[in-house]
PDB file of N, CA and C in Angstrom:
ATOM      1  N   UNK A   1     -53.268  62.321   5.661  1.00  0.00           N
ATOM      2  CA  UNK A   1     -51.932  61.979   6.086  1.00  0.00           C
ATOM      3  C   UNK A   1     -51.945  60.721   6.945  1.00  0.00           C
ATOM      4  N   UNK A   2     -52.941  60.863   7.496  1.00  0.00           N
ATOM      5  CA  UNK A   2     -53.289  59.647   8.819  1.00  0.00           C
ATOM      6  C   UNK A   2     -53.015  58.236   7.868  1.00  0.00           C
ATOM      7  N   UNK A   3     -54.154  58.033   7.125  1.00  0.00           N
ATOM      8  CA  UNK A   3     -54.889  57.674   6.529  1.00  0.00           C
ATOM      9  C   UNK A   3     -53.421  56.529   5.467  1.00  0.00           C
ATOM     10  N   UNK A   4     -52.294  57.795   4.694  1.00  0.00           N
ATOM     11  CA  UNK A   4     -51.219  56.898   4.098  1.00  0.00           C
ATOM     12  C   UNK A   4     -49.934  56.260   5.376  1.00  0.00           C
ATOM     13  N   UNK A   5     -50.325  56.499   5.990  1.00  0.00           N
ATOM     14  CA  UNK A   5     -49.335  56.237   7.194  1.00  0.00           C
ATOM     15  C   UNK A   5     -50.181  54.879   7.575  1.00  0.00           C
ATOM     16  N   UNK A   6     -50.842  54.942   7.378  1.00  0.00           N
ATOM     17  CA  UNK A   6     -51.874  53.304   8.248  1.00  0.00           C
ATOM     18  C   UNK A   6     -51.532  52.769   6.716  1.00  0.00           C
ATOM     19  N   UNK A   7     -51.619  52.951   5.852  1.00  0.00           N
ATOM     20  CA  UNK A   7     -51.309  51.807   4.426  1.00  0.00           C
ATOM     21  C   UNK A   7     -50.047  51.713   4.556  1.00  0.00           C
ATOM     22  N   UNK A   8     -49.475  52.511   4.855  1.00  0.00           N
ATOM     23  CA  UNK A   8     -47.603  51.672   4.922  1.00  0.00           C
ATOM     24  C   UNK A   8     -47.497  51.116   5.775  1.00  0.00           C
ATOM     25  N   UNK A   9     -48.149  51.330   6.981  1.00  0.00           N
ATOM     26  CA  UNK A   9     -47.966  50.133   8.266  1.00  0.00           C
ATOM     27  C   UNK A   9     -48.454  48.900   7.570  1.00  0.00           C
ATOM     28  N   UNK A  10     -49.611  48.911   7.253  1.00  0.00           N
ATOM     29  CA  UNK A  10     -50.358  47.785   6.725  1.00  0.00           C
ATOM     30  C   UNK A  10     -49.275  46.908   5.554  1.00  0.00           C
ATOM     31  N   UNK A  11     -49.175  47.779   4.896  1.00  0.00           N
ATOM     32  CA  UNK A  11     -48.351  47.031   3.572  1.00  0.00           C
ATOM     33  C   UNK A  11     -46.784  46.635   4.406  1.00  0.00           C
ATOM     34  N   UNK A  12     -46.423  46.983   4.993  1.00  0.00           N
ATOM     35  CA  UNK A  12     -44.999  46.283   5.734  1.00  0.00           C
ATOM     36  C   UNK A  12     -45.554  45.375   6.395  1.00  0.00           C
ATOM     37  N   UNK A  13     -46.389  45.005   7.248  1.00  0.00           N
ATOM     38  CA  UNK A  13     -47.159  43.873   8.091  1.00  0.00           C
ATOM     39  C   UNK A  13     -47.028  42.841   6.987  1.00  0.00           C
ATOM     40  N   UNK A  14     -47.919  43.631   6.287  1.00  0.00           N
ATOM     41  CA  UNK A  14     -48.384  42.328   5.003  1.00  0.00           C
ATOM     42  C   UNK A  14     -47.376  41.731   4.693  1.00  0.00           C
ATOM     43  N   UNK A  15     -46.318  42.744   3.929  1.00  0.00           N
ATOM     44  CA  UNK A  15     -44.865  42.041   3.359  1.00  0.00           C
ATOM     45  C   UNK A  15     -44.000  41.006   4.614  1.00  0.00           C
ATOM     46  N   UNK A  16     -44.335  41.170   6.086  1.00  0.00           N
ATOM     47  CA  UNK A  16     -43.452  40.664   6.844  1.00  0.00           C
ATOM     48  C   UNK A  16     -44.215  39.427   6.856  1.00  0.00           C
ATOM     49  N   UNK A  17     -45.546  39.237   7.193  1.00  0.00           N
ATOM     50  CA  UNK A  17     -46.324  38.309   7.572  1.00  0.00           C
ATOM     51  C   UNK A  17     -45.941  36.925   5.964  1.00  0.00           C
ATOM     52  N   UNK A  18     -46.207  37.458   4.533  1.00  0.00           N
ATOM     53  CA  UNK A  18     -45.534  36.809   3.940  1.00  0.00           C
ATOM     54  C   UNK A  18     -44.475  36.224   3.691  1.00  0.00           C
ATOM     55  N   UNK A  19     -43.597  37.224   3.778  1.00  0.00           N
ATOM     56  CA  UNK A  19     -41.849  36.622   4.024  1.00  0.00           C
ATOM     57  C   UNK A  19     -41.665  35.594   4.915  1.00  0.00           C
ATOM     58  N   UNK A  20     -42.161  35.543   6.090  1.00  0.00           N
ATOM     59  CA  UNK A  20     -42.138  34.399   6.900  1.00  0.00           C
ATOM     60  C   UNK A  20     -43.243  33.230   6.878  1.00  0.00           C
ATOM     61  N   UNK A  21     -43.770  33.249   5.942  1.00  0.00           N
ATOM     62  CA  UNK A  21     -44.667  31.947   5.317  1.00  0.00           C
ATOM     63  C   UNK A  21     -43.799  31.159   4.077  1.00  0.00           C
ATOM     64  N   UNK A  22     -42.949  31.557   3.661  1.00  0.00           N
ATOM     65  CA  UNK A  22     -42.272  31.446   2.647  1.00  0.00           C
ATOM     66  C   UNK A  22     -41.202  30.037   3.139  1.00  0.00           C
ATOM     67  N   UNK A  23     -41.615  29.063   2.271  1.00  0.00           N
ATOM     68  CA  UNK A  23     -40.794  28.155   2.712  1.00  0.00           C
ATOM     69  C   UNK A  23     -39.622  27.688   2.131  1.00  0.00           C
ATOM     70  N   UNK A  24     -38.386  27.321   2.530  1.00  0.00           N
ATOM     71  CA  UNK A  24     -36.676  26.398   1.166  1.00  0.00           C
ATOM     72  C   UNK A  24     -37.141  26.065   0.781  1.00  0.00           C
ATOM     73  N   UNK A  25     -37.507  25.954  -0.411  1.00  0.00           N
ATOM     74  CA  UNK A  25     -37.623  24.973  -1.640  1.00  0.00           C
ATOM     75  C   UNK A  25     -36.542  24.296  -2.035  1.00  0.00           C
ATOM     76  N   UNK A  26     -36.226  23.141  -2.354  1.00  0.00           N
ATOM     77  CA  UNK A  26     -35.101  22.826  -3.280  1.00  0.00           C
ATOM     78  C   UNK A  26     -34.972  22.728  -4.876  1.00  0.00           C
ATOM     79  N   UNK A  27     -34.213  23.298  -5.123  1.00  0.00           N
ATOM     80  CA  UNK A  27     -34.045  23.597  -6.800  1.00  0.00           C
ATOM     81  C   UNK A  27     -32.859  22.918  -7.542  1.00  0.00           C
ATOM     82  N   UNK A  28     -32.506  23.266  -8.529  1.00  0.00           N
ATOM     83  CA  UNK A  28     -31.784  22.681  -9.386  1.00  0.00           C
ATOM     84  C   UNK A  28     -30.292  23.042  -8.619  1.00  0.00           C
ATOM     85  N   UNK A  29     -29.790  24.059  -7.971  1.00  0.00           N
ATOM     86  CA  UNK A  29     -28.507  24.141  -7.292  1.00  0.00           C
ATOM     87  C   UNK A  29     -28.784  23.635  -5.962  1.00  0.00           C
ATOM     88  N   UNK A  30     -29.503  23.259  -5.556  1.00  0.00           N
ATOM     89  CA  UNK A  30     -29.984  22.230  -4.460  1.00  0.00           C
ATOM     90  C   UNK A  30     -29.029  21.621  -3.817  1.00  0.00           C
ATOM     91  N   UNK A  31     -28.203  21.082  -3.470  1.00  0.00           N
ATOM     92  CA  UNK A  31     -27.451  19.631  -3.076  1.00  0.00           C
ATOM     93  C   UNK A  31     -26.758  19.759  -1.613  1.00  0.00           C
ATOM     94  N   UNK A  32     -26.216  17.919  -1.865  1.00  0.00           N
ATOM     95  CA  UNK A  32     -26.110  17.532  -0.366  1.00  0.00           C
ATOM     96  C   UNK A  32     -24.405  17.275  -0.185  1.00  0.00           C
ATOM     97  N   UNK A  33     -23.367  18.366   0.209  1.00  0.00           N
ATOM     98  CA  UNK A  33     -22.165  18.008   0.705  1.00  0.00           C
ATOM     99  C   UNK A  33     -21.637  16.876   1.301  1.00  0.00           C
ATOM    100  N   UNK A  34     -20.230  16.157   0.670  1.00  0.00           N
ATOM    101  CA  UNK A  34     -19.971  14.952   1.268  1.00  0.00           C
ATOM    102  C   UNK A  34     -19.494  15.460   2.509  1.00  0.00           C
ATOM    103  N   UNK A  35     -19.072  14.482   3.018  1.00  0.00           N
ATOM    104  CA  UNK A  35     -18.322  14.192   4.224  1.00  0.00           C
ATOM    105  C   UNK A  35     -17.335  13.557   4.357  1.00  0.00           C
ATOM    106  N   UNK A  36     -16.012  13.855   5.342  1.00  0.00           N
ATOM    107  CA  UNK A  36     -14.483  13.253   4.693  1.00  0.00           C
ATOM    108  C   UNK A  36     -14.554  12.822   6.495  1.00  0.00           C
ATOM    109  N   UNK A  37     -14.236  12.158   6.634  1.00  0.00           N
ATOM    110  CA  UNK A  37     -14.192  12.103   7.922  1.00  0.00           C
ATOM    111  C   UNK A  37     -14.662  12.677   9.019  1.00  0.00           C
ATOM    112  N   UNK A  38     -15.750  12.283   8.942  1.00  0.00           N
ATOM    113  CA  UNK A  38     -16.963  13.134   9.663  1.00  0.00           C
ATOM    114  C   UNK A  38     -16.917  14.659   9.625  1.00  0.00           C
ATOM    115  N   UNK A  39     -16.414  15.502   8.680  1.00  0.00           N
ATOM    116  CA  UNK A  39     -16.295  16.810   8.473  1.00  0.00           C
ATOM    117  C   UNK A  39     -16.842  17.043   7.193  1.00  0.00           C
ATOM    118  N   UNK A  40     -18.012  17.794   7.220  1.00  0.00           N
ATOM    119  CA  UNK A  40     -18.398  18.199   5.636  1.00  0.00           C
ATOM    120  C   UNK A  40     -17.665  18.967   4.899  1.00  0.00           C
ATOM    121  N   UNK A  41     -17.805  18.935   3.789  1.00  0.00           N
ATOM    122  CA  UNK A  41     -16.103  19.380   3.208  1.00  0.00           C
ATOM    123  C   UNK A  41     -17.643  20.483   1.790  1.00  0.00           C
ATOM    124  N   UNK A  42     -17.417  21.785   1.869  1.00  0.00           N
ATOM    125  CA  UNK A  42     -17.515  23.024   1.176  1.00  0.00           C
ATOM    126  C   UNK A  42     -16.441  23.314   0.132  1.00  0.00           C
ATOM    127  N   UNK A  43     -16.904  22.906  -0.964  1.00  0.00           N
ATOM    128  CA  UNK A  43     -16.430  23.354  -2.395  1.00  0.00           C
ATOM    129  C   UNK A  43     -17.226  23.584  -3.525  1.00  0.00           C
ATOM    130  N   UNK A  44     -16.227  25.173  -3.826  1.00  0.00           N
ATOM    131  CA  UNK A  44     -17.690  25.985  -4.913  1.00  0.00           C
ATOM    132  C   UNK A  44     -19.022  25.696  -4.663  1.00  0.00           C
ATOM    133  N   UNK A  45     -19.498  25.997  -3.345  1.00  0.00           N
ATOM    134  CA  UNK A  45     -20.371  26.528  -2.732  1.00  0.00           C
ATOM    135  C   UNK A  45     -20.767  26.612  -1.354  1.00  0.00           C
ATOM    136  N   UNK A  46     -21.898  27.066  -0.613  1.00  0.00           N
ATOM    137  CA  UNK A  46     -21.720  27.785   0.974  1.00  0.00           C
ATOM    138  C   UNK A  46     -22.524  26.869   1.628  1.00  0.00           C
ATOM    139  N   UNK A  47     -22.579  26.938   2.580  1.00  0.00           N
ATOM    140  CA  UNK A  47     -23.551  26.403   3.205  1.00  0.00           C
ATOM    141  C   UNK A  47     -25.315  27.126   3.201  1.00  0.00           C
ATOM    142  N   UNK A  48     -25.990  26.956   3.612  1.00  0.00           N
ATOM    143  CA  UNK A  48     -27.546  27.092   3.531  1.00  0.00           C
ATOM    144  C   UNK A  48     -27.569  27.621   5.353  1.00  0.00           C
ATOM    145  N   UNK A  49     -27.201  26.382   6.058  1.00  0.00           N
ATOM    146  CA  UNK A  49     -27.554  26.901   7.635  1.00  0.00           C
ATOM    147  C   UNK A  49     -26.393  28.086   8.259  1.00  0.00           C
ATOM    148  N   UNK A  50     -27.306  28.817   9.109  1.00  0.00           N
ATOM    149  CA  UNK A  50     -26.097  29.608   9.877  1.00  0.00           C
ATOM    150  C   UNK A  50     -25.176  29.258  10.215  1.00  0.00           C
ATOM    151  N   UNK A  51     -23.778  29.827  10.207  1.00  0.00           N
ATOM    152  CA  UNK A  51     -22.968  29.288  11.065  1.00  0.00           C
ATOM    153  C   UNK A  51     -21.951  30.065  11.379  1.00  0.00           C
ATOM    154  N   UNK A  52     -21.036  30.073  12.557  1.00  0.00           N
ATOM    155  CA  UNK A  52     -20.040  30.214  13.289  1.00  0.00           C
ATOM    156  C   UNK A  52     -18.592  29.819  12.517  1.00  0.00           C
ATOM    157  N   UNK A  53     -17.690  30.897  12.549  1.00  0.00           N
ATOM    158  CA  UNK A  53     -16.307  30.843  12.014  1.00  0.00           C
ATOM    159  C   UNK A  53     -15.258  30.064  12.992  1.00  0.00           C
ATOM    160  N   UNK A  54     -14.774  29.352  12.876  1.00  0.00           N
ATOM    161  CA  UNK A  54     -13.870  28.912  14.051  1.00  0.00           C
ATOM    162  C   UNK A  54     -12.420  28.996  13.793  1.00  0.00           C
ATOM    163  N   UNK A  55     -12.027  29.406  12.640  1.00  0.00           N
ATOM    164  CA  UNK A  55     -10.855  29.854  11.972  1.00  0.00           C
ATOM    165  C   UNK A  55     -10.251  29.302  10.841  1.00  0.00           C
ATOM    166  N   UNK A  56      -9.008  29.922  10.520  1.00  0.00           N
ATOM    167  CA  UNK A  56      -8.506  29.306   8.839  1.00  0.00           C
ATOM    168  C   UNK A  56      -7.460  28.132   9.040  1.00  0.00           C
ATOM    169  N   UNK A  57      -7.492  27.261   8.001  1.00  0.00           N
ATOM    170  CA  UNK A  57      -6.466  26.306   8.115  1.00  0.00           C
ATOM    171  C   UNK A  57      -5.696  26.314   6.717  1.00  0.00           C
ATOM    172  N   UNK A  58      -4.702  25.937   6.776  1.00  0.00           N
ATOM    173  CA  UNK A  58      -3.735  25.680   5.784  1.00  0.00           C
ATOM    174  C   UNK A  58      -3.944  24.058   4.884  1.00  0.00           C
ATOM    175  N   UNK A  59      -4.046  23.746   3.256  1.00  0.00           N
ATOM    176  CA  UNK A  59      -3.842  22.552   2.784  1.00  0.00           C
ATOM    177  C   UNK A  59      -2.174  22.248   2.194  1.00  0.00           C
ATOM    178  N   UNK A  60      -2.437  21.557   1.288  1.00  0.00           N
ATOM    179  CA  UNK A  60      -0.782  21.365   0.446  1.00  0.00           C
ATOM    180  C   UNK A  60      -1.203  22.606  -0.509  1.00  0.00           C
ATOM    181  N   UNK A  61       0.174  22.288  -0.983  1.00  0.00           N
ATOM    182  CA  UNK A  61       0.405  23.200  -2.498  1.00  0.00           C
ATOM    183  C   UNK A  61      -0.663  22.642  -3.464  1.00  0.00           C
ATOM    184  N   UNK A  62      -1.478  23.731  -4.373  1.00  0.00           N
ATOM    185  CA  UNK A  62      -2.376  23.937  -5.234  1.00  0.00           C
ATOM    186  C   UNK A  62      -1.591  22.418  -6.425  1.00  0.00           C
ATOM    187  N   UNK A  63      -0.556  21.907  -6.699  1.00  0.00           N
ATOM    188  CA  UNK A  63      -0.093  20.941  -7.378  1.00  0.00           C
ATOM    189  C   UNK A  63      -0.480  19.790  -7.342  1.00  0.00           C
ATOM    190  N   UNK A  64      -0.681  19.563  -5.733  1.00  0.00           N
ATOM    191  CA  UNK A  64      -1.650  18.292  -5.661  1.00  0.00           C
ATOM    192  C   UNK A  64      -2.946  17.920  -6.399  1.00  0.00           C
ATOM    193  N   UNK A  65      -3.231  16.603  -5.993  1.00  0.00           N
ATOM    194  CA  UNK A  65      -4.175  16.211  -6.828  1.00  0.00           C
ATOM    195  C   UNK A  65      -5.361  16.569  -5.587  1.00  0.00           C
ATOM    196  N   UNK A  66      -6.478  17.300  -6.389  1.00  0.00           N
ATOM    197  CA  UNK A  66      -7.913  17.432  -5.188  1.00  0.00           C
ATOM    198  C   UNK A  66      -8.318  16.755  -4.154  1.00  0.00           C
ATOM    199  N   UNK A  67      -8.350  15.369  -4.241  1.00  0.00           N
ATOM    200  CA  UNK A  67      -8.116  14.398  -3.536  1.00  0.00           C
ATOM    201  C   UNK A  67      -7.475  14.838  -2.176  1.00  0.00           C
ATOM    202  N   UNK A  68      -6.016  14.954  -2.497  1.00  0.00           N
ATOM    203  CA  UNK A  68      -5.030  14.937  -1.605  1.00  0.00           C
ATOM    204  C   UNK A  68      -5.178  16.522  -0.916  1.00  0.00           C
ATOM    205  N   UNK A  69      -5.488  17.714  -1.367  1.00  0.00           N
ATOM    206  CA  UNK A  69      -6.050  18.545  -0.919  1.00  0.00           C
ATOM    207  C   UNK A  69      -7.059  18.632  -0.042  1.00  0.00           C
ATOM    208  N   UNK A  70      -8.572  17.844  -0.215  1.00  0.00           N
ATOM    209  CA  UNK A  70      -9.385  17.957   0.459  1.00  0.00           C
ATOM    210  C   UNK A  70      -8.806  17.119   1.755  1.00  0.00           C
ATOM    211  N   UNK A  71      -8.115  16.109   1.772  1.00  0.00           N
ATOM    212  CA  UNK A  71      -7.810  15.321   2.565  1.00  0.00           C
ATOM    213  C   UNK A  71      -6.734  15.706   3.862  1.00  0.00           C
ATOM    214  N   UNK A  72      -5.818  16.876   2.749  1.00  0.00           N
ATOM    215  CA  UNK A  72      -4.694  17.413   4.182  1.00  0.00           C
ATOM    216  C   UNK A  72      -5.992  18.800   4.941  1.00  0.00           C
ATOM    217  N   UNK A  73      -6.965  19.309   3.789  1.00  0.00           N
ATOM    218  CA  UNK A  73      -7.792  20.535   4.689  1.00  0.00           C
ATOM    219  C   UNK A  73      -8.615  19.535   5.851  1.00  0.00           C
ATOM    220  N   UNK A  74      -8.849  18.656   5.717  1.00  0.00           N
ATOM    221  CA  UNK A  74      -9.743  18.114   6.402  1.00  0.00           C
ATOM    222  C   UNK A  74      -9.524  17.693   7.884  1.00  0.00           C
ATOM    223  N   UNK A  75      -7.803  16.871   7.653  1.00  0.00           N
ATOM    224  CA  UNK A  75      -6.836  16.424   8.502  1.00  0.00           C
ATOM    225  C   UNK A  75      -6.627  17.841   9.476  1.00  0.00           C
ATOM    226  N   UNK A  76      -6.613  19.162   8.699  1.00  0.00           N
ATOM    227  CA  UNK A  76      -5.808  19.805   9.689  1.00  0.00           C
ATOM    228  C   UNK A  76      -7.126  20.395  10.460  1.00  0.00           C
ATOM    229  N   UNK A  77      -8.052  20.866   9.772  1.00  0.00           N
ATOM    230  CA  UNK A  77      -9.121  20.862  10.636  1.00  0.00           C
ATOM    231  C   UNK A  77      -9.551  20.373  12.129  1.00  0.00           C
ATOM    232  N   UNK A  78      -9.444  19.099  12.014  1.00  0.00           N
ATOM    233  CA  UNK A  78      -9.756  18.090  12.529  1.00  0.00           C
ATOM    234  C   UNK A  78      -9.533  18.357  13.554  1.00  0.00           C
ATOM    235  N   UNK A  79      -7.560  18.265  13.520  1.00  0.00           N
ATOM    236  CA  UNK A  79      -6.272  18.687  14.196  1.00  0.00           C
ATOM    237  C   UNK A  79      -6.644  19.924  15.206  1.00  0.00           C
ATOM    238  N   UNK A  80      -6.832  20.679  14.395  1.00  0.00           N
ATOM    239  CA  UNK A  80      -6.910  22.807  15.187  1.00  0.00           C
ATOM    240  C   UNK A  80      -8.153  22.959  15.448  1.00  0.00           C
ATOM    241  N   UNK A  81      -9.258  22.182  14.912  1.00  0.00           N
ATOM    242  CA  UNK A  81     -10.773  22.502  15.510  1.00  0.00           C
ATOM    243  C   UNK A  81     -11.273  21.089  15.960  1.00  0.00           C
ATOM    244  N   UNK A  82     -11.123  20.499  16.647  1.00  0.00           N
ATOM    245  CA  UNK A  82     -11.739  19.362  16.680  1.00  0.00           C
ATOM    246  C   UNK A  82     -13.048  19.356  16.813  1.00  0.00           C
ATOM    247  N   UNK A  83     -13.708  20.529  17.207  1.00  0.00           N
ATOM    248  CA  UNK A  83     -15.153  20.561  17.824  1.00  0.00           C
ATOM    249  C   UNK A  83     -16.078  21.354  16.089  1.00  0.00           C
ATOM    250  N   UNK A  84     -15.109  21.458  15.210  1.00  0.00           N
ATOM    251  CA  UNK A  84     -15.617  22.137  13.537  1.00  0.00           C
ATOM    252  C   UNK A  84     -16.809  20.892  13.628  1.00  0.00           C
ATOM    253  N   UNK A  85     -17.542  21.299  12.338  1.00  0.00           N
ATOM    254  CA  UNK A  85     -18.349  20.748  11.761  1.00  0.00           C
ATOM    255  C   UNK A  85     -18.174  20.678  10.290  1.00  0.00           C
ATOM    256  N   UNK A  86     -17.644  21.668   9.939  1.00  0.00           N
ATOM    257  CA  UNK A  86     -17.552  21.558   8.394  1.00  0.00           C
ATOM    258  C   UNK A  86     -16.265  22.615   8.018  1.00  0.00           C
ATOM    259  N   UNK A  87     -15.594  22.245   6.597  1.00  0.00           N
ATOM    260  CA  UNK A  87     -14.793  23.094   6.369  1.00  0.00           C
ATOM    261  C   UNK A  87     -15.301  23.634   4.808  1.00  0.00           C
ATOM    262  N   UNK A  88     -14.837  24.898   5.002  1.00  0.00           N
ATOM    263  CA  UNK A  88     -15.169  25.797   3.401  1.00  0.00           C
ATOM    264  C   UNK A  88     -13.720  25.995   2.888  1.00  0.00           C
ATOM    265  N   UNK A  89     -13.746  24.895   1.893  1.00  0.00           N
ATOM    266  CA  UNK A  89     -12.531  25.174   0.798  1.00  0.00           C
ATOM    267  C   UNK A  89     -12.208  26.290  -0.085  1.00  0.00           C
ATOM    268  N   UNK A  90     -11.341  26.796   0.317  1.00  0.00           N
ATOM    269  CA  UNK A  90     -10.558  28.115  -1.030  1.00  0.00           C
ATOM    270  C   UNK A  90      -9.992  27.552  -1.899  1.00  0.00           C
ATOM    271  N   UNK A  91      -9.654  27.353  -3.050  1.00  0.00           N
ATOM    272  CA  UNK A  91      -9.077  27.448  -3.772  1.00  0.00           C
ATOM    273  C   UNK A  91      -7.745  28.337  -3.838  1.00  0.00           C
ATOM    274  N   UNK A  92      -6.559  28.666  -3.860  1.00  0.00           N
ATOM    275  CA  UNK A  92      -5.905  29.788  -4.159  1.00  0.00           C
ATOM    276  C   UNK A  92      -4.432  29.283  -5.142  1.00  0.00           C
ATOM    277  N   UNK A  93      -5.288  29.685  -6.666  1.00  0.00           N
ATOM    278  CA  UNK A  93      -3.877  29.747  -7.658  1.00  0.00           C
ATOM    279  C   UNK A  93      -2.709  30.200  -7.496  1.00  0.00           C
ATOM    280  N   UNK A  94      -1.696  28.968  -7.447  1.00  0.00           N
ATOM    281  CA  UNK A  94      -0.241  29.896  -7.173  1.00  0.00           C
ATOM    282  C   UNK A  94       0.158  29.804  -5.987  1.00  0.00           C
ATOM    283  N   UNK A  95      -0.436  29.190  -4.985  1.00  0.00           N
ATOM    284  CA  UNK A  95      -0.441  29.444  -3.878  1.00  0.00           C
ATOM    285  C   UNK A  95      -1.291  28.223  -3.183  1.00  0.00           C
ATOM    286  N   UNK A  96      -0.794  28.266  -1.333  1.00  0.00           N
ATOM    287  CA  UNK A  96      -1.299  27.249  -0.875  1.00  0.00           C
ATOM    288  C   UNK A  96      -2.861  27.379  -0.744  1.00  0.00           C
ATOM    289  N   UNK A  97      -3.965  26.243  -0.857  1.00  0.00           N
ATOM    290  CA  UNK A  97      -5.183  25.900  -0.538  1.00  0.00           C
ATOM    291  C   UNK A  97      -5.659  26.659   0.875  1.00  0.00           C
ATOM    292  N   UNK A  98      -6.147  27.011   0.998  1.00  0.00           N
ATOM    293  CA  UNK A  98      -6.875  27.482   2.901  1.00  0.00           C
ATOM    294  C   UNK A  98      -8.343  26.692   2.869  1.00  0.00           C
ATOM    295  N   UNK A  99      -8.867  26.672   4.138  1.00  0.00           N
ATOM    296  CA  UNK A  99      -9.854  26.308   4.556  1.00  0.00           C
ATOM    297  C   UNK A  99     -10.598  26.915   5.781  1.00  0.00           C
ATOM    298  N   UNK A 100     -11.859  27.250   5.736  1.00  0.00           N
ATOM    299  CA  UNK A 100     -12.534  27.800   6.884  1.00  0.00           C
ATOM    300  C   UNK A 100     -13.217  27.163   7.467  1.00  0.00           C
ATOM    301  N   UNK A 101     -12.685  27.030   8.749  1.00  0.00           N
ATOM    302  CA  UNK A 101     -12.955  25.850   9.389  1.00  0.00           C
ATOM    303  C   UNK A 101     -14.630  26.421  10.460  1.00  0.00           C
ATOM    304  N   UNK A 102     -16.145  25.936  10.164  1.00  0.00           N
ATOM    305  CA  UNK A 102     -16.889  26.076  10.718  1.00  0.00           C
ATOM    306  C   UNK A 102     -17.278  25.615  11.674  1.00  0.00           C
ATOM    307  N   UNK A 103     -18.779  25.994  12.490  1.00  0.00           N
ATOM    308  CA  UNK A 103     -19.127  24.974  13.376  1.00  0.00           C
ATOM    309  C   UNK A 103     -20.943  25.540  13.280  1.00  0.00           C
ATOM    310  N   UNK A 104     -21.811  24.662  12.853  1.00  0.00           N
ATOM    311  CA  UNK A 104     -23.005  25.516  12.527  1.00  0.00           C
ATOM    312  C   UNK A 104     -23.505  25.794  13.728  1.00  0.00           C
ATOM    313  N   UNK A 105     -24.409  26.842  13.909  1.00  0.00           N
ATOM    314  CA  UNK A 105     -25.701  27.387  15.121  1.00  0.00           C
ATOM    315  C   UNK A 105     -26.406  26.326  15.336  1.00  0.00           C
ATOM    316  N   UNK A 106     -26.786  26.308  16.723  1.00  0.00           N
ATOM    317  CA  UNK A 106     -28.032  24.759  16.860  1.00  0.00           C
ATOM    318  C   UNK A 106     -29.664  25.890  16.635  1.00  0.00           C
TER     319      UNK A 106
END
């Protein structure tokens, strides 16, 4: 009994000691978010680093052109978080654009 109780300690060590040797690689979904005015702008996809919620913002109506979308999420950001770092774009059909306005962990 002793004896399988010391191999599961062992084998969780092992598995932890690996997991944290394990380094990001970059791959084919890899990439580097623009920036709109010094705010990184998140569309169809997340960020990689931790980070902090700082709240939602409102864009135009889904009619606009993307452009003009990323540009009013960015503006209002700016506006209601000045201290954000990045915003995560929604999409919402039918309905107005939102944005989650971040600020990453140091």
């Amino acid at each position: 009994m002793k004896k399988n109780i010391l191999f599961f300690v062992l084998g969780v060590l092992f598995m932890v000691l690996v997991s944290a040797t394990i380094n990001y690689v970059p791959n084919k979904s890899t990439g580097e978010v623009n920036r709109e005015r010094g705010i990184y702008t998140f569309m169809d996809c997340n960020p990689v680093l931790p980070y902090e919620t700082l709240g939602e913002v409102k864009g135009r109506w889904h009619d606009m052109g993307y452009r003009e979308v990323k540009e009013s999420l960015v503006i209002n950001t700016k506006k209601k978080y000045p201290d954000a770092d990045a915003v995560i774009i929604y999409h919402v059909p039918g309905g107005i654009d939102r944005g989650e306005a971040i600020k990453f962990k140091e």
